[in-house]
Protein backbone atom coordinates (compact mmCIF):
# COMPACT_ATOMS: atom_id res chain seq x y z
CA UNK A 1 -54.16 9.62 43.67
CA UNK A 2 -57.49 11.02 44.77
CA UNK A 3 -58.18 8.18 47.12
CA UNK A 4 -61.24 7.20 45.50
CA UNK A 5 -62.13 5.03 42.94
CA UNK A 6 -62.90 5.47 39.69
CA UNK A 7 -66.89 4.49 39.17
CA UNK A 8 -67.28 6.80 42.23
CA UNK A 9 -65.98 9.26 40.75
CA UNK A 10 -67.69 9.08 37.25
CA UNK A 11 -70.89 8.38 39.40
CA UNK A 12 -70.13 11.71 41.39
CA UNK A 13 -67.34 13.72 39.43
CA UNK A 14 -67.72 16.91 41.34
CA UNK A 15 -69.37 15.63 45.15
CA UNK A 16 -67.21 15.07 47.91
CA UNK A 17 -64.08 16.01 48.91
CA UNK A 18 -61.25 13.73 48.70
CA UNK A 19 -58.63 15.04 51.51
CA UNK A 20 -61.80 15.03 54.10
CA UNK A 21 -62.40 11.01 53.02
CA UNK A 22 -58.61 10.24 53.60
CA UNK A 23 -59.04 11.92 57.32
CA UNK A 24 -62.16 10.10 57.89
CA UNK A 25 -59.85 7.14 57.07
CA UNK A 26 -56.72 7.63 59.00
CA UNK A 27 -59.33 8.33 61.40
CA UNK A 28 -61.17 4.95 61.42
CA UNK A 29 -57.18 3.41 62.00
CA UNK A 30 -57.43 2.02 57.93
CA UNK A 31 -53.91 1.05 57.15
CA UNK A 32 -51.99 3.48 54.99
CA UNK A 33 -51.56 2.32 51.67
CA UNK A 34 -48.58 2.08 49.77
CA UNK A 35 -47.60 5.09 47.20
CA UNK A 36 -48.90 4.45 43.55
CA UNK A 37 -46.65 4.64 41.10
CA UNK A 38 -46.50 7.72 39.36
CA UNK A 39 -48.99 8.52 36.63
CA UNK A 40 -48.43 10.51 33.08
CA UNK A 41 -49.89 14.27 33.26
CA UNK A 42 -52.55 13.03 30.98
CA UNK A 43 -54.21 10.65 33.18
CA UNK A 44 -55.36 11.95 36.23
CA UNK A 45 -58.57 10.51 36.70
CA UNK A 46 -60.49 13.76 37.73
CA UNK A 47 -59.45 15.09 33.75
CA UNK A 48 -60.98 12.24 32.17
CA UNK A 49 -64.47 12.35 34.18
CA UNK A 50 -63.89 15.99 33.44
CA UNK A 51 -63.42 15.36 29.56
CA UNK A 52 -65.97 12.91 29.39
CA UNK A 53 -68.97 15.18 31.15
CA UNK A 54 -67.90 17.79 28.32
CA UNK A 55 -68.45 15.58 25.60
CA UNK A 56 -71.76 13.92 26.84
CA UNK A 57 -72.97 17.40 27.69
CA UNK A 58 -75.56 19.40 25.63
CA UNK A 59 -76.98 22.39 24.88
CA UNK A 60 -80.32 20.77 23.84
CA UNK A 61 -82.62 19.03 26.56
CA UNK A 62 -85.49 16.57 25.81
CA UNK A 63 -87.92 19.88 25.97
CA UNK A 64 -86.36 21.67 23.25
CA UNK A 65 -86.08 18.55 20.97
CA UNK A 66 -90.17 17.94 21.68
CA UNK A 67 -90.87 22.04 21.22
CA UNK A 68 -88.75 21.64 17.28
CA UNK A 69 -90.55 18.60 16.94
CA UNK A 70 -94.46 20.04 17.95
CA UNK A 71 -93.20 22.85 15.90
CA UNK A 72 -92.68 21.24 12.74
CA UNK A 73 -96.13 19.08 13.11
CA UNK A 74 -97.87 22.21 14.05
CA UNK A 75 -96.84 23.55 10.54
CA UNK A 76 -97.44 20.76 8.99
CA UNK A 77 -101.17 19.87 10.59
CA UNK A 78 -102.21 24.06 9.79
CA UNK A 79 -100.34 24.27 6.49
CA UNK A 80 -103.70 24.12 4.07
CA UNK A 81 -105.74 26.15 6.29
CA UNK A 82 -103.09 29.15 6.75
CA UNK A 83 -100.70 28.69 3.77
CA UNK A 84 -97.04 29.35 2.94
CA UNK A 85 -96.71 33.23 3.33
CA UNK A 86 -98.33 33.00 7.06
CA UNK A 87 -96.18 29.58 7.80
CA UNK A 88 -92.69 30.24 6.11
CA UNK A 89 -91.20 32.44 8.95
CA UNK A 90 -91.86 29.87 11.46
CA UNK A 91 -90.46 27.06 9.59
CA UNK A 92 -87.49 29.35 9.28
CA UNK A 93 -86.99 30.09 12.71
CA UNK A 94 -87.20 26.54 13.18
CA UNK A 95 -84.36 25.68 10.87
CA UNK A 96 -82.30 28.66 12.26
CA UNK A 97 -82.43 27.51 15.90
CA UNK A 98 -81.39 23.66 15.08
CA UNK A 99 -78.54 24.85 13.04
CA UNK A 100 -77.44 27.18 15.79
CA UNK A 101 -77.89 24.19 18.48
CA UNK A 102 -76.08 22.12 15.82
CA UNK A 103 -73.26 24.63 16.00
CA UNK A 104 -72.51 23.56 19.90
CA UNK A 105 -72.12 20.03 21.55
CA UNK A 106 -74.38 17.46 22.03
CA UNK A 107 -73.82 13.75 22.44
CA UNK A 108 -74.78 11.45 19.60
CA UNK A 109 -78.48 10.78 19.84
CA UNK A 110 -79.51 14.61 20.43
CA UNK A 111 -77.08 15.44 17.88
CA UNK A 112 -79.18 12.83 15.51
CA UNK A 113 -82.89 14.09 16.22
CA UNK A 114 -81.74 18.01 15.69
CA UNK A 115 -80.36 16.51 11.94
CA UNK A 116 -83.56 15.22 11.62
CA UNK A 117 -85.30 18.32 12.63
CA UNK A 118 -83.19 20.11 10.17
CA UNK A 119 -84.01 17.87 7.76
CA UNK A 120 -87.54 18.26 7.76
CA UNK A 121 -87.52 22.04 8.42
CA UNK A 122 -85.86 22.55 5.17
CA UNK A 123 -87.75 19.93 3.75
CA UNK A 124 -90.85 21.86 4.50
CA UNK A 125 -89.61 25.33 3.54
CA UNK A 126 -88.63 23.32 0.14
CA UNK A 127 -92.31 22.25 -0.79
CA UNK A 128 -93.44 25.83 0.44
CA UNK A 129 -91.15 27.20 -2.32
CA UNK A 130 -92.40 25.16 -5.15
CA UNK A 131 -96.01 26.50 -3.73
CA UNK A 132 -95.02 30.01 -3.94
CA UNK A 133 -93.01 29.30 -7.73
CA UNK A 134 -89.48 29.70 -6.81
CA UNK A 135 -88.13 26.62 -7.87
CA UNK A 136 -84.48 27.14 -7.76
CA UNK A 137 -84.82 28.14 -3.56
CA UNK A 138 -86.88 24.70 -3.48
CA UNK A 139 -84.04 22.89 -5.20
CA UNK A 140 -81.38 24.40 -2.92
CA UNK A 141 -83.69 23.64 0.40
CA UNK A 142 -85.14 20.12 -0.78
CA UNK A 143 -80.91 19.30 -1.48
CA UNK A 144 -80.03 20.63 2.28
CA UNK A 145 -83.03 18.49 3.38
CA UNK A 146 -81.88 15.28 1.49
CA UNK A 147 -78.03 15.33 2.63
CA UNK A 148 -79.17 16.55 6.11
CA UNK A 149 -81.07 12.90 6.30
CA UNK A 150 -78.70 11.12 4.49
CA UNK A 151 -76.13 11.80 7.34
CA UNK A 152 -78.10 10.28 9.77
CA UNK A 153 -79.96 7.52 8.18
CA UNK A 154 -83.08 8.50 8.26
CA UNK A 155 -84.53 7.04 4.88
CA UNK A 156 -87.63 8.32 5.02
CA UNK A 157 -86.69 11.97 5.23
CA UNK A 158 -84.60 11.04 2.32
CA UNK A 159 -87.11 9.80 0.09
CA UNK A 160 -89.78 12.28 1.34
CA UNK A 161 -87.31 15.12 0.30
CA UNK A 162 -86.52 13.36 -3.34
CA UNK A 163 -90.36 13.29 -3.28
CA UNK A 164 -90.40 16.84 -3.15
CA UNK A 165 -87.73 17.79 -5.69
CA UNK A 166 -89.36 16.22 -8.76
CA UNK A 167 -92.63 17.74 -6.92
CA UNK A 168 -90.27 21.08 -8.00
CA UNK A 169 -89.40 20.13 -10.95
CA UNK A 170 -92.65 19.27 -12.72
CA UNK A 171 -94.05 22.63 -12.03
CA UNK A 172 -90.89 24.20 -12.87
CA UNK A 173 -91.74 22.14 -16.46
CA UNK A 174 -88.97 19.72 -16.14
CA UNK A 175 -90.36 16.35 -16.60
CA UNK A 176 -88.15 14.11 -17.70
CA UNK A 177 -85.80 15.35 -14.62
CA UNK A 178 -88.92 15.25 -12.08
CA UNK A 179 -89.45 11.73 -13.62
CA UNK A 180 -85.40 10.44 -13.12
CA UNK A 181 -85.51 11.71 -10.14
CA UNK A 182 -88.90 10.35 -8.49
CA UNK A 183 -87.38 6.88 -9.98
CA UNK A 184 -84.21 7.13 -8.55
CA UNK A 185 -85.74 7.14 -4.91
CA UNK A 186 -88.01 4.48 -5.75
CA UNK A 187 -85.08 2.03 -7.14
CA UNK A 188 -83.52 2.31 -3.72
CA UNK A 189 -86.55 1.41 -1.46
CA UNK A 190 -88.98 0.32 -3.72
CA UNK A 191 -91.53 -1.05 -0.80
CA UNK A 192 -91.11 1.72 1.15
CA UNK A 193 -94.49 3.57 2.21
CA UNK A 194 -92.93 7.13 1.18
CA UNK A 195 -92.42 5.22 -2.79
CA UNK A 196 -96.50 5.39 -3.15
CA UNK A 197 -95.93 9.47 -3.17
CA UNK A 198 -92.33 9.20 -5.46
CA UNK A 199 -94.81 7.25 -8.15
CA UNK A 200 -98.12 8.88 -7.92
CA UNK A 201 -96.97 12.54 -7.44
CA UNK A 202 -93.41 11.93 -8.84
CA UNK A 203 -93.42 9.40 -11.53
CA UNK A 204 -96.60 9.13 -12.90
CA UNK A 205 -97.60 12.99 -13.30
CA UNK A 206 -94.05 13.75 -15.00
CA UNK A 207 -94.43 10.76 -17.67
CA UNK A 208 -98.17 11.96 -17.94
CA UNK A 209 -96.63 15.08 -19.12
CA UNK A 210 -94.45 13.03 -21.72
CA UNK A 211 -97.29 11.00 -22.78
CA UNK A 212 -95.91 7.74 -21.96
CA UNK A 213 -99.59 6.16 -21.11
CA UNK A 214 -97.95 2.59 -20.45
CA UNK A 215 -95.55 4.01 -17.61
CA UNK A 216 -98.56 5.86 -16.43
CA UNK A 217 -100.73 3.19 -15.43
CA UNK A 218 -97.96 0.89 -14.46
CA UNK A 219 -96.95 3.91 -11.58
CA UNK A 220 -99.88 4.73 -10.46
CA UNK A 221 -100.42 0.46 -10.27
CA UNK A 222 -97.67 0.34 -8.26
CA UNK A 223 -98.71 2.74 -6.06
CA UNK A 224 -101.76 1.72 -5.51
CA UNK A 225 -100.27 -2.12 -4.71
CA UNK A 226 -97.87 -0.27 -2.14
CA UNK A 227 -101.08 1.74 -0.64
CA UNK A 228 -102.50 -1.82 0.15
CA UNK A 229 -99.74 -3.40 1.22
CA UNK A 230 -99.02 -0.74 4.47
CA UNK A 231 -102.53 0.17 4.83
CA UNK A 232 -102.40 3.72 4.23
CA UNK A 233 -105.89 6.08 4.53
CA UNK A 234 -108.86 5.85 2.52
CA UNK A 235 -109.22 9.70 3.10
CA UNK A 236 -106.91 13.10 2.06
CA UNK A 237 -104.10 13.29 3.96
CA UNK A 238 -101.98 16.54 3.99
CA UNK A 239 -101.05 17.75 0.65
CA UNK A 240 -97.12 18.06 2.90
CA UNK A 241 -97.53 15.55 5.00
CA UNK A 242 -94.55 13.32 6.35
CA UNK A 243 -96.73 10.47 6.61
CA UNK A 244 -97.57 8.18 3.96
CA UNK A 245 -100.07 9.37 1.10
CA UNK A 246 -103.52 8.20 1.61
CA UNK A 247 -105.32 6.43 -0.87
CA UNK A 248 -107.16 9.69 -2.26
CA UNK A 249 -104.32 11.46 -2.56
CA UNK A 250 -102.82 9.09 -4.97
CA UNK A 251 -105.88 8.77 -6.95
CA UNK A 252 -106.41 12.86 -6.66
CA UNK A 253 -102.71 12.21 -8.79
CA UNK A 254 -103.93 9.71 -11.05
CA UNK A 255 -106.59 11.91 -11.96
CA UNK A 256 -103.65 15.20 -13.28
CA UNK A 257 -101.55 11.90 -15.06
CA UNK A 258 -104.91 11.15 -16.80
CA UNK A 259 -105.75 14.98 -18.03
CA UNK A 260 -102.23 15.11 -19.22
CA UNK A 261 -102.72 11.91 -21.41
CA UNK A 262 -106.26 13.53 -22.57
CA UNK A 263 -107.83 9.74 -20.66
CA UNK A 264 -111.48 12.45 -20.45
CA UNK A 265 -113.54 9.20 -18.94
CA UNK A 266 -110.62 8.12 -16.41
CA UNK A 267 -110.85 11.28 -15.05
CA UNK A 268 -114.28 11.64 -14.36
CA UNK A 269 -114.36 8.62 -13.24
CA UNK A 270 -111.88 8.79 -10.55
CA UNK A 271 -112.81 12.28 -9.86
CA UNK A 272 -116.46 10.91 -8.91
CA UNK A 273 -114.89 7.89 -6.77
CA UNK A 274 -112.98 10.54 -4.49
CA UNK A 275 -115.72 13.39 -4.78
CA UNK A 276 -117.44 12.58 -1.51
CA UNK A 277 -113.28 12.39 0.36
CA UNK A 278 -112.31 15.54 -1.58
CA UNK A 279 -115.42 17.71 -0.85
CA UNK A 280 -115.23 16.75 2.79
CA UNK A 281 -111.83 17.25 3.41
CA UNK A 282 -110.02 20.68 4.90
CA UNK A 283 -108.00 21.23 1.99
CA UNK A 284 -109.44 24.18 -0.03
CA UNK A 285 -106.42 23.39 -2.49
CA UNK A 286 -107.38 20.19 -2.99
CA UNK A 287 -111.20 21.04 -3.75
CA UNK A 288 -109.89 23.78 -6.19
CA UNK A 289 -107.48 21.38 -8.03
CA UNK A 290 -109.66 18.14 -8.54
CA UNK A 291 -112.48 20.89 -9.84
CA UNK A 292 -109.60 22.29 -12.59
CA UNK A 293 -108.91 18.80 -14.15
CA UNK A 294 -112.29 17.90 -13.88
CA UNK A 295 -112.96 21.40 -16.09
CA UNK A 296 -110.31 20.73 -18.89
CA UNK A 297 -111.49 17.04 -19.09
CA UNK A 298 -114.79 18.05 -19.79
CA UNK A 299 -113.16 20.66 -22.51
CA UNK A 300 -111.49 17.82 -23.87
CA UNK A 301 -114.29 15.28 -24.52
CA UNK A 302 -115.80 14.62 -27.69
CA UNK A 303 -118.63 16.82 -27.08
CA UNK A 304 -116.77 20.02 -24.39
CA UNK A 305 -119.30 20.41 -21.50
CA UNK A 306 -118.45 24.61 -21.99
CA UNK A 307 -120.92 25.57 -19.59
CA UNK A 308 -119.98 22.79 -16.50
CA UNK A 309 -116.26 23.70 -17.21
CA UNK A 310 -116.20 27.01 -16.45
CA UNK A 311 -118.77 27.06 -13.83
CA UNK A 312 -115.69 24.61 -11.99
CA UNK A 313 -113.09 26.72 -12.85
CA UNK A 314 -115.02 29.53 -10.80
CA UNK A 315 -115.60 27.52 -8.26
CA UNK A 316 -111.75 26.49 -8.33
CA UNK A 317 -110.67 30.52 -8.12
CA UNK A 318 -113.43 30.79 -5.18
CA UNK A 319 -111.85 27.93 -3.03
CA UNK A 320 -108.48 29.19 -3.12
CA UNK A 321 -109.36 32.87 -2.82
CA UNK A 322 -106.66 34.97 -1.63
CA UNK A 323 -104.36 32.03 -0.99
CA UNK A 324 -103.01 31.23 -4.37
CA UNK A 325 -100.42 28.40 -4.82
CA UNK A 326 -98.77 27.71 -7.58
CA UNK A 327 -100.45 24.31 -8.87
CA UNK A 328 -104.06 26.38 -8.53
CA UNK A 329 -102.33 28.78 -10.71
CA UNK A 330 -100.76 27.25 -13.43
CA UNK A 331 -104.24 24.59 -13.81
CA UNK A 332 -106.71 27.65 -13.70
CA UNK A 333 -103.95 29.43 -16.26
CA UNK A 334 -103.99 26.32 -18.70
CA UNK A 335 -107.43 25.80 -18.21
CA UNK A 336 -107.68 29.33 -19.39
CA UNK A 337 -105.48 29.21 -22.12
CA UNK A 338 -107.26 26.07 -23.61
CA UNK A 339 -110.69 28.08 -23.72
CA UNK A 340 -109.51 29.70 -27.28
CA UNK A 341 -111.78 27.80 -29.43
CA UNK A 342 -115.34 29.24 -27.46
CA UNK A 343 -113.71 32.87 -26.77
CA UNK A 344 -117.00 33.96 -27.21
CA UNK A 345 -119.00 31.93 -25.33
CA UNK A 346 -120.51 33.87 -22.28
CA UNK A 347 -119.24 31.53 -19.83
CA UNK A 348 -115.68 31.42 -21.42
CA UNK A 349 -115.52 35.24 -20.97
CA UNK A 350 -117.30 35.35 -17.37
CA UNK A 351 -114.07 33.18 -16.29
CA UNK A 352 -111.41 34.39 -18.12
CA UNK A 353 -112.53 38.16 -16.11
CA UNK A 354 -112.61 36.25 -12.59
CA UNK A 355 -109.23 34.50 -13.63
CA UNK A 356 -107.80 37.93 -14.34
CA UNK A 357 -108.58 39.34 -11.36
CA UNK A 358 -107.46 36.25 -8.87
CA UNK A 359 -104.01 36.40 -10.85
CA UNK A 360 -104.07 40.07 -9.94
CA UNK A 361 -103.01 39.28 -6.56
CA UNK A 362 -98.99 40.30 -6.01
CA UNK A 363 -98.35 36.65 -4.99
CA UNK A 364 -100.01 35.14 -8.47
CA UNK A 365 -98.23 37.76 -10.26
CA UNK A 366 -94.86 36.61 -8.71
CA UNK A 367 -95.57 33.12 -9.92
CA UNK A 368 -96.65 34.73 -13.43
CA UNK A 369 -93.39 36.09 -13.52
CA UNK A 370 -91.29 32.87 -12.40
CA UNK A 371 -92.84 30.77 -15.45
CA UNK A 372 -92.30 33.21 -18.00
């Protein structure tokens, strides 16, 4: 009909002019072709290359996908240093503009990385949550995060985001749900790297909590088997990380399973084997939270180290200053809580003053008021 053939004009949809070529022809002294036979209204060819540039078009080009992407490792990478209240609204803003791309047409493989995007911006915003002690905005976020990933495939999302909801629900105090759920994942890829997380921070903190000491060690066991097996860091990765947890990092975990199940010696000595990885690393949170089960192990030995205890608890409130997370919080409040016995003690009552004035702060208080 238009005189030209189809590849040319799916190779060139909108060049050319087809009554100039069929001059050019007549023209040259081409014989005139017969008349096709007539074609439906639905099938002129310049509608379908017309159709089929619509649905291949997009409103996202390879430089937004690699700005979302930067964006969410830039969070990531600067999360310890700066925090959730400084890096929530651009996590946000991140998760706002995929869902408004995701709102317009792309074709199938941009359409997959802003899911993934998606995924891990509420993923993020999730774990910030739990950090900041609203655990039923975690829940909802971590869920988006999980389906978002499940849509597309993209398994380790998925188990990263599981990883994160029993992360929410054992400081939320629900263990045997943070447990069932960190279990769950693990059952469906148990060799996966992002299972060493699910059973160090997921499974064997939770059953810590419940005092199940066999299911303990056999977690952390298997974690420590998986850690092996893909070669993960010796040192501290990222407490929110996407990447697989590095080998102090699970044993940072092993040490809160032990405190829970009163194991004083296991403690200090894992504590000692990652001292040198811990005290070197960037994360202030992680110095101030190895220091606080260090300090109620040494309450709960035979013979309580008063003096060493509360001289790490300081230390602990120092560290995370006037960026208080949740975890810091509720360890430096228990720690506090199981001084009772040596109320008297100088040291007891030098931190239980600096503990009331960090938990002073408006964001502390908020978490106060979210476990009450």
């Amino acid at each position: 009909m238009l005189g030209r053939p189809v590849s040319e004009l799916f190779s060139m949809a909108y060049d050319g002019d087809s009554a100039h070529d069929r001059d050019e022809e007549s023209s040259t002294g081409q014989q005139a072709t017969s008349a096709p036979p007539p074609r439906e209204d639905d099938e002129n060819p310049l509608d379908i290359v017309t159709r089929t540039r619509q649905l291949t078009a997009t409103n996202a080009d390879n430089a937004t996908l690699a700005f979302l992407d930067s964006s969410l490792e830039g969070i990531a990478t600067r999360y310890e240093q700066d925090g959730p209240y400084a890096l929530r609204p651009q996590a946000r803003q991140v998760r706002q503009l995929a869902h408004t791309l995701l709102d317009g047409r792309q074709p199938p493989r941009t359409r997959r990385e802003l899911f993934r995007v998606a995924a891990r911006a509420s993923g993020l915003l999730g774990y910030m949550a739990v950090n900041m002690g609203d655990f039923a905005l975690s829940e909802a976020y971590c869920t988006e995060a999980r389906d978002l990933s499940r849509e597309i495939g993209d398994l380790d999302t998925d188990l990263w985001a599981c990883g994160t909801l029993s992360f929410s629900l054992y400081y939320a105090g629900r263990y045997d749900e943070a447990d069932a759920r960190a279990a769950a994942a693990v059952e469906r890829a148990p060799r996966h790297a992002q299972s060493i997380r699910l059973l160090a921070n997921g499974r064997a903190r939770a059953l810590g909590k419940t005092g199940d000491r066999r299911a303990v060690e056999q977690a952390i066991g298997q974690a420590l088997r998986l850690s092996d097996l893909h070669e993960v860091p010796v040192g501290l990765t990222s407490c929110i990380s996407f990447e697989p947890y590095g080998r102090a990092r699970t044993l940072a975990n092993a040490v809160t399973s032990h405190v829970a199940l009163r194991n004083t010696a296991q403690v200090l000595r894992d504590a000692e084997h990652i001292d040198d990885l811990v005290e070197h690393s960037s994360s202030s949170w992680s110095r101030s939270l190895v220091r606080l089960d260090v300090a109620t192990a040494l309450l709960q030995q035979r013979t309580p180290d008063i003096d060493h205890a509360m001289a790490l608890g300081r230390e602990a409130l120092r560290l995370c200053g006037d960026s208080p997370i949740n975890s810091v919080y509720q360890r430096s409040r228990d720690l506090h809580e199981q001084t009772g016995p040596w109320r008297d003690h100088s040291a007891v009552r030098d931190y239980g003053e600096e503990f009331r004035t960090w938990s002073s702060q408006p964001a502390a208080l908020a978490m106060a008021s979210s476990a009450s």
